[in-house]
Each structure stands twice: as structure tokens, then as C-alpha cells.
C-alpha atoms as a PDB file:
ATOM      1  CA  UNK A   1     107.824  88.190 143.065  1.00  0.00           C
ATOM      2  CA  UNK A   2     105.325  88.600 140.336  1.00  0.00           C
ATOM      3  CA  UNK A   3     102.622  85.886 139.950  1.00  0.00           C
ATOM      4  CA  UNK A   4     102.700  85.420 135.916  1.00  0.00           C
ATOM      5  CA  UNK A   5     101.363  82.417 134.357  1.00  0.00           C
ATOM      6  CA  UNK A   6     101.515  81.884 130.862  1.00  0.00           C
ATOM      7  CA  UNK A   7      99.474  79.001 128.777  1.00  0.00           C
ATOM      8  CA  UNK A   8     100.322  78.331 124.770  1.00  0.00           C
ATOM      9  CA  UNK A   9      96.347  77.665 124.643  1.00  0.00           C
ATOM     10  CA  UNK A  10      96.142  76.605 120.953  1.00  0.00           C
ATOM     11  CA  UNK A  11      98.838  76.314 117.648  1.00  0.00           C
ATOM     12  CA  UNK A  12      96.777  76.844 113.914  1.00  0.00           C
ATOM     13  CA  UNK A  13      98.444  76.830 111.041  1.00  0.00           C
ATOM     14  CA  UNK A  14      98.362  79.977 108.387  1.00  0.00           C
ATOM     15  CA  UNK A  15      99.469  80.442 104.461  1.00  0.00           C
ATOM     16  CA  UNK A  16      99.470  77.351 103.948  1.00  0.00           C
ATOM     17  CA  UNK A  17     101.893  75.944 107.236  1.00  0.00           C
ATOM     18  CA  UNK A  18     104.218  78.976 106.426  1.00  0.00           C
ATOM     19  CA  UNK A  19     103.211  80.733 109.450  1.00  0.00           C
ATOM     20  CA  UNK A  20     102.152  79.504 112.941  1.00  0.00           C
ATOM     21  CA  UNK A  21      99.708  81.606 114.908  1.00  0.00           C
ATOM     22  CA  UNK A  22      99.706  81.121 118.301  1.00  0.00           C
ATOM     23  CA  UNK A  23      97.154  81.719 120.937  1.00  0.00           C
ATOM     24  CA  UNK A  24      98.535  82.947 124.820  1.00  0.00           C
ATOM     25  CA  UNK A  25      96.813  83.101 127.921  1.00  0.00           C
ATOM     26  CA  UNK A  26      98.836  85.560 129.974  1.00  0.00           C
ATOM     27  CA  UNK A  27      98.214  86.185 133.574  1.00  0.00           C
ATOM     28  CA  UNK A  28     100.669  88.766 134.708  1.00  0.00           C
ATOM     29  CA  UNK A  29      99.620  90.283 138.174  1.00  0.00           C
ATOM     30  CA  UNK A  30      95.952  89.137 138.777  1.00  0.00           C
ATOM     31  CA  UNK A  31      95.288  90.179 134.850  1.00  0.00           C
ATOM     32  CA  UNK A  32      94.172  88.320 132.469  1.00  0.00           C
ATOM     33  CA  UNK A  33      94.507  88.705 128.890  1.00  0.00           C
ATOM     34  CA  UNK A  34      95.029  86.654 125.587  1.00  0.00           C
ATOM     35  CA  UNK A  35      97.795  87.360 122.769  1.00  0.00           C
ATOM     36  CA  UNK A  36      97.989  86.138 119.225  1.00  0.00           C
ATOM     37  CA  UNK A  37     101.603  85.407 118.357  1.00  0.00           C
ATOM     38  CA  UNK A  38     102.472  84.755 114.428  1.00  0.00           C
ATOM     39  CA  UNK A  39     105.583  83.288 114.058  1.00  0.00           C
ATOM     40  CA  UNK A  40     107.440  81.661 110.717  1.00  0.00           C
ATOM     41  CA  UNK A  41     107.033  77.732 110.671  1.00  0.00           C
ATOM     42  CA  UNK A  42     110.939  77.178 109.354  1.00  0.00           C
ATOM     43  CA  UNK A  43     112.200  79.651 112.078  1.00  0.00           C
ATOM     44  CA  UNK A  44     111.227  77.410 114.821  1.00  0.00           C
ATOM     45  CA  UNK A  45     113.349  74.705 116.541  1.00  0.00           C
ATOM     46  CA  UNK A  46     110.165  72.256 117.378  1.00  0.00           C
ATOM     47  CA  UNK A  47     106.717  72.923 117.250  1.00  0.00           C
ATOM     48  CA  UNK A  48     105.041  74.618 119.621  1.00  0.00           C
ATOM     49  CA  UNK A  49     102.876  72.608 122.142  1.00  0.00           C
ATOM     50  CA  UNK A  50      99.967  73.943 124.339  1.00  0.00           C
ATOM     51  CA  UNK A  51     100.756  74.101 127.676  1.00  0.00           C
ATOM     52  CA  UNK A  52     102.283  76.031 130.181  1.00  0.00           C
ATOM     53  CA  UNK A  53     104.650  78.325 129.040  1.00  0.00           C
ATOM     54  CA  UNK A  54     107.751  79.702 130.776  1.00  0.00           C
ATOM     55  CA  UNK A  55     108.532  83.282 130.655  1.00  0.00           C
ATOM     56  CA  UNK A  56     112.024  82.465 128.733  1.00  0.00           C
ATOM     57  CA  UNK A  57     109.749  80.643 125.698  1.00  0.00           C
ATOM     58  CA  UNK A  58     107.065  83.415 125.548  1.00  0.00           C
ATOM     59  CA  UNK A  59     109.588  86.327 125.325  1.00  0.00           C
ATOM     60  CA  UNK A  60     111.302  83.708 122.152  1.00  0.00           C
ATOM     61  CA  UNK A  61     108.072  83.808 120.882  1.00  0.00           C
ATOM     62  CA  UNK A  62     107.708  87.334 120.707  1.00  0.00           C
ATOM     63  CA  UNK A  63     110.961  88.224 119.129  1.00  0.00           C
ATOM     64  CA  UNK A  64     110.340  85.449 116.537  1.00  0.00           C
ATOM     65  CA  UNK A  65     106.516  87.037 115.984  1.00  0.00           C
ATOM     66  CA  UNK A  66     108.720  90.483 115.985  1.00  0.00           C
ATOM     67  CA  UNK A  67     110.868  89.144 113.384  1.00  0.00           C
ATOM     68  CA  UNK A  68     108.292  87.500 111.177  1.00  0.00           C
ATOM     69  CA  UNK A  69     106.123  90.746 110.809  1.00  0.00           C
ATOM     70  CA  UNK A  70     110.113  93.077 109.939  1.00  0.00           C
ATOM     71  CA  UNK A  71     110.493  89.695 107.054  1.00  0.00           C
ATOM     72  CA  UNK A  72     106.915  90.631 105.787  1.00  0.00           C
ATOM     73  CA  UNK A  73     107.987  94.311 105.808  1.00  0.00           C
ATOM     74  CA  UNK A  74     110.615  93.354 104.056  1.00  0.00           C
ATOM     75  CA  UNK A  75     109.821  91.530 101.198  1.00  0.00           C
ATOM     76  CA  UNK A  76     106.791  94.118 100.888  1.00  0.00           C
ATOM     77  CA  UNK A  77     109.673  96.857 100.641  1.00  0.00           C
ATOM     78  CA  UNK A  78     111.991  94.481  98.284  1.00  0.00           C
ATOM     79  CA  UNK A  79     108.821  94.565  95.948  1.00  0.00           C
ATOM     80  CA  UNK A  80     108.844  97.795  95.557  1.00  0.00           C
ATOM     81  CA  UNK A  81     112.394  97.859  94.415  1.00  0.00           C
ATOM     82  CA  UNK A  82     116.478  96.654  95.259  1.00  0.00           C
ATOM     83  CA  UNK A  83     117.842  97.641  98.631  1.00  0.00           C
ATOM     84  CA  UNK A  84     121.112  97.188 100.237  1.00  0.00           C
ATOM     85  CA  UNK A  85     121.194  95.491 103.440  1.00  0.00           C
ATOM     86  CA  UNK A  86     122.035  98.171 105.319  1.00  0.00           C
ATOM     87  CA  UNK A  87     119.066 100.055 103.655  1.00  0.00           C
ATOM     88  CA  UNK A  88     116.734  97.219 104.026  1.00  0.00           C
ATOM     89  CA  UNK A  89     117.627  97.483 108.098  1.00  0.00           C
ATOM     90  CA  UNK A  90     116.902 101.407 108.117  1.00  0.00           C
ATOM     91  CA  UNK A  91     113.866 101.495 106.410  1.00  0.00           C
ATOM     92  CA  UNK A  92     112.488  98.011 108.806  1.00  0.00           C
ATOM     93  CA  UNK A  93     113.661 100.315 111.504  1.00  0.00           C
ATOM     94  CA  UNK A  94     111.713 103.239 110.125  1.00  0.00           C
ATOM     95  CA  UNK A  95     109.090 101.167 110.291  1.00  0.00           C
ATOM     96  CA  UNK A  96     108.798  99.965 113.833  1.00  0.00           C
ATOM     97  CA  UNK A  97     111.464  97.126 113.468  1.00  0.00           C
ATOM     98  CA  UNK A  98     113.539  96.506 116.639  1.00  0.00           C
ATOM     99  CA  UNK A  99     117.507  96.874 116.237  1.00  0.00           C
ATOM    100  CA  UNK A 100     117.190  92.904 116.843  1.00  0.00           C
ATOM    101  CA  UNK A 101     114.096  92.071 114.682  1.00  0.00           C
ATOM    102  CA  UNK A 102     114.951  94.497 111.490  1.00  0.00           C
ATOM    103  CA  UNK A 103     118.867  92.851 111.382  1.00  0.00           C
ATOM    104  CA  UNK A 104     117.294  88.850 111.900  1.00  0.00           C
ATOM    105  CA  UNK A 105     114.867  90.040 109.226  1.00  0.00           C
ATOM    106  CA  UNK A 106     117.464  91.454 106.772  1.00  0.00           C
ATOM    107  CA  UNK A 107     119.590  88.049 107.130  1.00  0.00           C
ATOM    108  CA  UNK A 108     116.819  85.595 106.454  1.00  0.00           C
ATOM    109  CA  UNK A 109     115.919  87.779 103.214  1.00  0.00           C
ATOM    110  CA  UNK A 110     119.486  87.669 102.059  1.00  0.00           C
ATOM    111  CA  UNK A 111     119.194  83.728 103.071  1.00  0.00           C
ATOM    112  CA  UNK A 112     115.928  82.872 100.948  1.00  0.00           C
ATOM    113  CA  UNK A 113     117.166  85.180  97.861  1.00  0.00           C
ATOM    114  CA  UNK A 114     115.037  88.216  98.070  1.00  0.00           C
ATOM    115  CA  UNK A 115     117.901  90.272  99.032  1.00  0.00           C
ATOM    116  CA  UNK A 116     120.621  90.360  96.105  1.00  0.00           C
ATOM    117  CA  UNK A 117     122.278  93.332  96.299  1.00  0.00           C
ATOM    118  CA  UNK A 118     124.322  93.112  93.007  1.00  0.00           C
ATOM    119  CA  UNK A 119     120.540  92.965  91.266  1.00  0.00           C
ATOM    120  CA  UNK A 120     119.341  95.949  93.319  1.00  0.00           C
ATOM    121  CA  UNK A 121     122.651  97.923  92.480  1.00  0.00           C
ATOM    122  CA  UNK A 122     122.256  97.460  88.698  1.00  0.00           C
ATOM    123  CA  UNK A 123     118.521  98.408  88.734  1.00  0.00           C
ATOM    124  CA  UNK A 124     119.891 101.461  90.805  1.00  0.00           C
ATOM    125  CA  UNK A 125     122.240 102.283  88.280  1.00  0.00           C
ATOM    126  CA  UNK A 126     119.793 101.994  85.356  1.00  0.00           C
ATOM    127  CA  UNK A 127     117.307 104.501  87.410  1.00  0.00           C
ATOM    128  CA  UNK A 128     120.401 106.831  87.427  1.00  0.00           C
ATOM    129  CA  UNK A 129     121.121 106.282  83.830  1.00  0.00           C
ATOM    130  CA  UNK A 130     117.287 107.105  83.169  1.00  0.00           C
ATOM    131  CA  UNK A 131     117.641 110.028  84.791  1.00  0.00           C
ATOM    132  CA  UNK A 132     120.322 110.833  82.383  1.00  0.00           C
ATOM    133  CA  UNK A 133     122.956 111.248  85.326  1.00  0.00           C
ATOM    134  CA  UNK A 134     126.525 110.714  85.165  1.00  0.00           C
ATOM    135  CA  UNK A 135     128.440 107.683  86.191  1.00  0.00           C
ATOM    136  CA  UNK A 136     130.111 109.453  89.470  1.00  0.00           C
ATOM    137  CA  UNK A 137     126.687 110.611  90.910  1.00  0.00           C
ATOM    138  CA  UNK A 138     125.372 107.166  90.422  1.00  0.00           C
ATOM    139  CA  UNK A 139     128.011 105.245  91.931  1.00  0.00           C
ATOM    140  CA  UNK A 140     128.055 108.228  95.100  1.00  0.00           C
ATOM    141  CA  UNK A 141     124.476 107.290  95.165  1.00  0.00           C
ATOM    142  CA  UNK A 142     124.656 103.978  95.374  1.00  0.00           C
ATOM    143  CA  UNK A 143     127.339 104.648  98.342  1.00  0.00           C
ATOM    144  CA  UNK A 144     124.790 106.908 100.325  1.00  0.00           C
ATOM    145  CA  UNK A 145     122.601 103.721 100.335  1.00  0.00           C
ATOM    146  CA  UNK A 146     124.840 101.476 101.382  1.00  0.00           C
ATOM    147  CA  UNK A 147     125.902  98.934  98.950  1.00  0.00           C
ATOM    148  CA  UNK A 148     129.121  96.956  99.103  1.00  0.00           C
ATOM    149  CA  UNK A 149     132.201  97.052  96.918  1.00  0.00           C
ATOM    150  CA  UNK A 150     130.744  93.599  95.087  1.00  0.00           C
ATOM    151  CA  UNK A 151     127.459  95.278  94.315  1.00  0.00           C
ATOM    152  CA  UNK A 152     128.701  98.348  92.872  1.00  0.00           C
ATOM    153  CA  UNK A 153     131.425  96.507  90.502  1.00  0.00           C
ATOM    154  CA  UNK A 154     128.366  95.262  89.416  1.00  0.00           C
ATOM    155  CA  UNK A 155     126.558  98.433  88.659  1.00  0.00           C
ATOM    156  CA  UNK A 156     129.906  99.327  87.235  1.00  0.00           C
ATOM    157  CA  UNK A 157     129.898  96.511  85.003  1.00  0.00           C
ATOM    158  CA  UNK A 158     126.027  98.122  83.765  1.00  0.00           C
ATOM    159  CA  UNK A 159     127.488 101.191  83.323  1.00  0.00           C
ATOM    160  CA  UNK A 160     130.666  99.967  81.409  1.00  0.00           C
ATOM    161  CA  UNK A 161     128.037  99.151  78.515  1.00  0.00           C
ATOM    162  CA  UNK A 162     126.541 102.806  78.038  1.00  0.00           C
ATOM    163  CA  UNK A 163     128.021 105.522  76.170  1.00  0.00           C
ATOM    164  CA  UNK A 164     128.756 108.044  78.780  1.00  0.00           C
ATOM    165  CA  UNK A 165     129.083 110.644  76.233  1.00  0.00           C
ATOM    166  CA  UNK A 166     126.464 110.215  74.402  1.00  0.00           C
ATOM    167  CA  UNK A 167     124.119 110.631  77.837  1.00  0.00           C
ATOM    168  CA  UNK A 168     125.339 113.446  78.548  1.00  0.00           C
ATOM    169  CA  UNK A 169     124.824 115.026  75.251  1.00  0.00           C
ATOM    170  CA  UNK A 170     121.319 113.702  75.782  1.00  0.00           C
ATOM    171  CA  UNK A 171     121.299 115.491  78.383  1.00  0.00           C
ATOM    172  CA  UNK A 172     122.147 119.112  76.739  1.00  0.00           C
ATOM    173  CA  UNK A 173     120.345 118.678  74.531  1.00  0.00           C
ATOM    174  CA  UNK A 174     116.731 118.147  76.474  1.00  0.00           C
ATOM    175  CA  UNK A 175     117.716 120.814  78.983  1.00  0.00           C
ATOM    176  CA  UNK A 176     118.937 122.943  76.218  1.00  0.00           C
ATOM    177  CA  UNK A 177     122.259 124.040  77.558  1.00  0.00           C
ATOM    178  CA  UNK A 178     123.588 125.583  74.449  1.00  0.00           C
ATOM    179  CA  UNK A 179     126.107 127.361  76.043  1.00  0.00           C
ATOM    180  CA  UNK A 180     128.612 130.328  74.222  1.00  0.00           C
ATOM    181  CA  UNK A 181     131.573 131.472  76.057  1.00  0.00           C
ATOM    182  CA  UNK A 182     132.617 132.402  79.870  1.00  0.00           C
ATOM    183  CA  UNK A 183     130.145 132.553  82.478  1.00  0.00           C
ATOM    184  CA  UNK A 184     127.675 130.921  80.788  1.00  0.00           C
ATOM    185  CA  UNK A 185     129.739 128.448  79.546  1.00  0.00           C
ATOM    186  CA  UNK A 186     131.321 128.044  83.198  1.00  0.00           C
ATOM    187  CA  UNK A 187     127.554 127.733  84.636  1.00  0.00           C
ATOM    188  CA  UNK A 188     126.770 124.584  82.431  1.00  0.00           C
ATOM    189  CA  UNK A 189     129.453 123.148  83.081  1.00  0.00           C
ATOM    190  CA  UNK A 190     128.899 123.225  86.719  1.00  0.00           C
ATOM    191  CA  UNK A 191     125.348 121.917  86.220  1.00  0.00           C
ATOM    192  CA  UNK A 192     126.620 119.143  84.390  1.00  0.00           C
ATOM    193  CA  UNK A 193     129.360 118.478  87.087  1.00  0.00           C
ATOM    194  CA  UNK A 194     126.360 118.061  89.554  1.00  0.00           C
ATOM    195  CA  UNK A 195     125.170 115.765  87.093  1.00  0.00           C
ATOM    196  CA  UNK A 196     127.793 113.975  88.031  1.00  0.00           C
ATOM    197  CA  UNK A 197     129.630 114.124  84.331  1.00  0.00           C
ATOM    198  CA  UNK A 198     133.604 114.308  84.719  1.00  0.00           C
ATOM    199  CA  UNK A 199     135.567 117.258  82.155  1.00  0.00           C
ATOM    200  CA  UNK A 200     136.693 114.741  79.794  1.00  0.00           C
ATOM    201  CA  UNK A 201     132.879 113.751  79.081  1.00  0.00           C
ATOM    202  CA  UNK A 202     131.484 116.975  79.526  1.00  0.00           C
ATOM    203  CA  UNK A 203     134.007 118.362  76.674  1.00  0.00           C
ATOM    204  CA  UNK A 204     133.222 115.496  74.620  1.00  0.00           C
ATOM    205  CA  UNK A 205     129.578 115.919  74.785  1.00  0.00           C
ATOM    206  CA  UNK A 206     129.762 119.723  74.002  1.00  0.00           C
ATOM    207  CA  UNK A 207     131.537 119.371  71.456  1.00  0.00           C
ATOM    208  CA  UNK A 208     129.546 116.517  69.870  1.00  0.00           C
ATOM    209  CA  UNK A 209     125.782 118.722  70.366  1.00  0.00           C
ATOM    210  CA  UNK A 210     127.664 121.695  68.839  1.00  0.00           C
ATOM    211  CA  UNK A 211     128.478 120.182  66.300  1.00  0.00           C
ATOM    212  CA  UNK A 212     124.684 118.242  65.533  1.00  0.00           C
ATOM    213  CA  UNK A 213     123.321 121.931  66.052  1.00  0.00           C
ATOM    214  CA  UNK A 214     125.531 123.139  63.064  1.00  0.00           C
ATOM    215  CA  UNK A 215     125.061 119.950  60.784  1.00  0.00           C
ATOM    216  CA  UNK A 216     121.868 121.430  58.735  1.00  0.00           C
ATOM    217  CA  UNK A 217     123.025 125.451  58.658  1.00  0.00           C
END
């Protein structure tokens, strides 16, 4: 058997109480060494108290330190823009997250508000929309990352409140697809299909940036 001893030497308080960091003497095999443990102040049943520790409270430690650095990751990440859950979990993972730490981290976001997922799916939808995309690319993109029916009623909701039509024409006309007749009419269509515009828009918007070319001849 192993002769481990481990000592919670000292408890200090960081951010203001929001995070514990806490100081371990391990002794695991005749060596010594000391680890620094930070660990969220609201995630803990009790306090910690110095003293010996058993092995079954230093390895809680460590996935609650594990879990409090994939939160930090997390909210750094959330600044940066929305995320879906299951997004938020791959890119904690990405990062060095266990399976364990990235999915406790991904809750207790969700828990304190950071992680609304209708909010991200309507900024998601307005990227799209800036990007002068069509309403069936944005809603396959917001699939690919992972956001739930809810969300993307929301970001269908968004949409609902843009002209479709009018986008795509916007769209034309920047790119300057001015098509004529067969295959180059066929090609811009296709581009705008990967746009993710549907025929009835697509015809629409043609029609209407034909007929703004013609309106001063």
C-alpha cells in the first residue's frame, strides 16, 4: 500500500470570497510537494478546514478546482459571444476541460444566467442576416452548433421581422449578379441557393433588382 498523506495546510480567500484557494501538502511515496487548489466558494458544501485530508476530499477538491478554471473559460468564451450548450462543452473541451469538468461548468453557467441560448441564437441569426445570408442557411447554422428547438423559434421569431426579399436583393446587388438568361442565369441562382435563399425569394428578388436597374433608362 502506498504511504500518501495529505494536509489542507491553509484556506485564503480570493475575488472578493468568490473563490477559495487552497494550499496542500501532499506526500505521496516518500515525496513531498505542495499544490494550490482554487475552488468556487458557493460550490462547496462546508468550508474547508486545515488538517489532514483524506484521499476521497483531495480528489473532490481537484475536480471542483477542475471545474472552477472550465466556469472561468467559460464565461471568458460567453464574452466573446452566444453559445449553445452543447457548443459551450466542445469548445471547454477544446480547451483542456475534462468530459466531467466542461459539462459541471456548462450547467452552473446556464444556472447563474450567462448561458441563454435563445439570446445567443438571435445574435447568431443577426450575424447571418449581416452577412446578408438567407433564412435556411442561418437556421442550418444554428443546427451545426447545436441549439435547441426553443432557441431557434427564437431566432425565427428575429428573422420573421426582416424582409427576406429585400436581403437578398441586397445581396445581388453588392455582388453584382446581374444575370441574363440560361447558364448564367442557372449559376446565380445556385450561388444564391448556397446563400441559403429558397426559389420563391430568389425570383422575387430578381425580379425586384431588374427592375431598380431599369427605373432611370
Amino acid at each position: 500500500m502506498p504511504n500518501n498523506d495529505y494536509t489542507l495546510c491553509r484556506v485564503s480567500a480570493a475575488d472578493g470570497g468568490a473563490h477559495l484557494i487552497l494550499t496542500v501538502a501532499c506526500a505521496e511515496s516518500g515525496t513531498a510537494q505542495q499544490e494550490k487548489l482554487s475552488v468556487l466558494t458557493s460550490r462547496l458544501p462546508a468550508l474547508p478546514q486545515t488538517g489532514p485530508l483524506t484521499p476521497e476530499m483531495l480528489s473532490f477538491y481537484r475536480e471542483e478546482a477542475a471545474v472552477a478554471a472550465a466556469i472561468t473559460a467559460g464565461m471568458r468564451i460567453l464574452a466573446a459571444g452566444g453559445s449553445s450548450e452543447r457548443a459551450l462543452r466542445q469548445k471547454l473541451r477544446q480547451r483542456g476541460a475534462s468530459p466531467a469538468a466542461a459539462a459541471a461548468a456548462t450547467e452552473a453557467l446556464a444556472d447563474l444566467g450567462y448561458l441563454r441560448e435563445e439570446e445567443g441564437a438571435v445574435r447568431e441569426a443577426e450575424r447571418g442576416m449581416a452577412k446578408l445570408w438567407g433564412n435556411r442557411r442561418i437556421l442550418m447554422d444554428l443546427r451545426a452548433k447545436g441549439y435547441e428547438k426553443e432557441a431557434e423559434a427564437a431566432a425565427m421569431a428575429r428573422l420573421s421581422c426582416e424582409d427576406e426579399v429585400a436581403r437578398c436583393a441586397t445581396l445581388i446587388t453588392r455582388r453584382r449578379m446581374f444575370p441574363g438568361s440560361g447558364d448564367a442565369l442557372s449559376k446565380t441562382v445556385a450561388s444564391l441557393m448556397r446563400y441559403g435563399y429558397a426559389m420563391p425569394e430568389i425570383k422575387k428578388a430578381l425580379s425586384r433588382t431588374a427592375a431598380k436597374r431599369f427605373d432611370h433608362v
